[in-house]
Protein backbone atom coordinates (compact mmCIF):
# COMPACT_ATOMS: atom_id res chain seq x y z
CA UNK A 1 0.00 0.00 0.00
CA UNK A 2 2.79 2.45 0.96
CA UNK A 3 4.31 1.99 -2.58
CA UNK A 4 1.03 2.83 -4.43
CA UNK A 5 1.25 5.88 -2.61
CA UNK A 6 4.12 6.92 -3.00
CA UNK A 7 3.52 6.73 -6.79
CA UNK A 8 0.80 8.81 -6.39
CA UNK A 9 3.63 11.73 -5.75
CA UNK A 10 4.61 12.35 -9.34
CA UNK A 11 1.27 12.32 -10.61
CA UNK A 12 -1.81 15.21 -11.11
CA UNK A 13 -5.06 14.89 -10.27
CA UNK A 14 -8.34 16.83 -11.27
CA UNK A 15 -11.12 16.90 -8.56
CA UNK A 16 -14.48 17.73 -9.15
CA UNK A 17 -16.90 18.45 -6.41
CA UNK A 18 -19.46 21.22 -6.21
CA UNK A 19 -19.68 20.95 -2.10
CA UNK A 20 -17.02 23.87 -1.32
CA UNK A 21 -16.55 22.16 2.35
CA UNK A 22 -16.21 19.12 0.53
CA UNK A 23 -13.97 20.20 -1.94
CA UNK A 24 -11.56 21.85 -0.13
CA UNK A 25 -11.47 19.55 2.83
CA UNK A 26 -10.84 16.97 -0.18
CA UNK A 27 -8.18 19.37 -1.82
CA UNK A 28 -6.07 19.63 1.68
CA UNK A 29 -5.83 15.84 1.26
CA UNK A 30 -5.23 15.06 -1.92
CA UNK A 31 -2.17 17.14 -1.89
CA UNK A 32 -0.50 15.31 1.00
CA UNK A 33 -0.73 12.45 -1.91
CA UNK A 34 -0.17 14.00 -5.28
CA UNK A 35 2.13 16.10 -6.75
CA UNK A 36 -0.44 18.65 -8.35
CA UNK A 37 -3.67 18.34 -7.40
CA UNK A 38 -6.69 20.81 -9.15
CA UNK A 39 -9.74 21.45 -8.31
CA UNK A 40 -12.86 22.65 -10.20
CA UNK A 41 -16.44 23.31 -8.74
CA UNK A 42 -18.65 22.47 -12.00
CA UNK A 43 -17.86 20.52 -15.16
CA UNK A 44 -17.49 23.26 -17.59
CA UNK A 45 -14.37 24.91 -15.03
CA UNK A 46 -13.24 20.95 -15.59
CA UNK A 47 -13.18 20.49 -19.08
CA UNK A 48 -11.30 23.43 -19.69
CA UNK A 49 -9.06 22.42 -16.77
CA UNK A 50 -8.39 18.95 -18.34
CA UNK A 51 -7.95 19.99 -21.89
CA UNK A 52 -4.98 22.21 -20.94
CA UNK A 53 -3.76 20.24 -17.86
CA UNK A 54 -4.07 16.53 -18.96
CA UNK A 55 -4.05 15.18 -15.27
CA UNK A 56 -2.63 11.86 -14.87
CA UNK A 57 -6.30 10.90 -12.50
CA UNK A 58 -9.78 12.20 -12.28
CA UNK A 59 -11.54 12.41 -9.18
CA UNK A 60 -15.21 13.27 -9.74
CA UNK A 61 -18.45 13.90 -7.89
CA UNK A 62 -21.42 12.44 -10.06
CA UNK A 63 -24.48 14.52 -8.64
CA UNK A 64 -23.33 18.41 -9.71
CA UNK A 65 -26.02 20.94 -10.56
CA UNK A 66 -26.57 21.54 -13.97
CA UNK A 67 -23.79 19.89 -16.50
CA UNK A 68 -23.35 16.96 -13.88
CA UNK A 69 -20.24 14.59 -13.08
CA UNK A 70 -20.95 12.10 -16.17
CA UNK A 71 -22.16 14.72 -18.52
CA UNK A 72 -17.84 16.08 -17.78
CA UNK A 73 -16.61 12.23 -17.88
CA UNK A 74 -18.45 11.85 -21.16
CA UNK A 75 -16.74 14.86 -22.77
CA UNK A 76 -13.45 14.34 -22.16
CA UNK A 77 -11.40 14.38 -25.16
CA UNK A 78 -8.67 11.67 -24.88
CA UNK A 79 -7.08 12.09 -27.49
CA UNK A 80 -3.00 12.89 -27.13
């Protein structure tokens, strides 16, 4: 377990939660594990996000007002 961790240090992550307790609570975490980690409070912040970031993971709440959670995971574009 310790080693998946660790790899988790040279890798990004995108996190997308609309709760603001949730998400920064979540935030403070996730950078204890990774070595970027962004945040973004509605799908539309996260699409841009991931087309000029290309995180390494995706983290994402499913129930989001408006454009929600799978409505983001099915527009990714994952192409390189």
């Amino acid at each position: 377990m310790r080693d998946l961790l660790i790899s988790f240090k040279d890798k990004t992550i995108l996190f997308l939660e609309d709760d603001e307790a949730t998400r920064l609570q979540t935030a403070v975490t996730l950078r204890m594990l990774f070595k970027r980690v962004l945040v973004a409070k509605d799908s539309i912040k996260a699409l841009i996000t991931y087309e000029s970031v290309k995180p390494d993971i995706i983290l994402s709440d499913i129930r989001i007002s408006e454009k929600d959670g799978l409505y983001f995971i099915k527009h990714l574009n994952f192409r390189t």
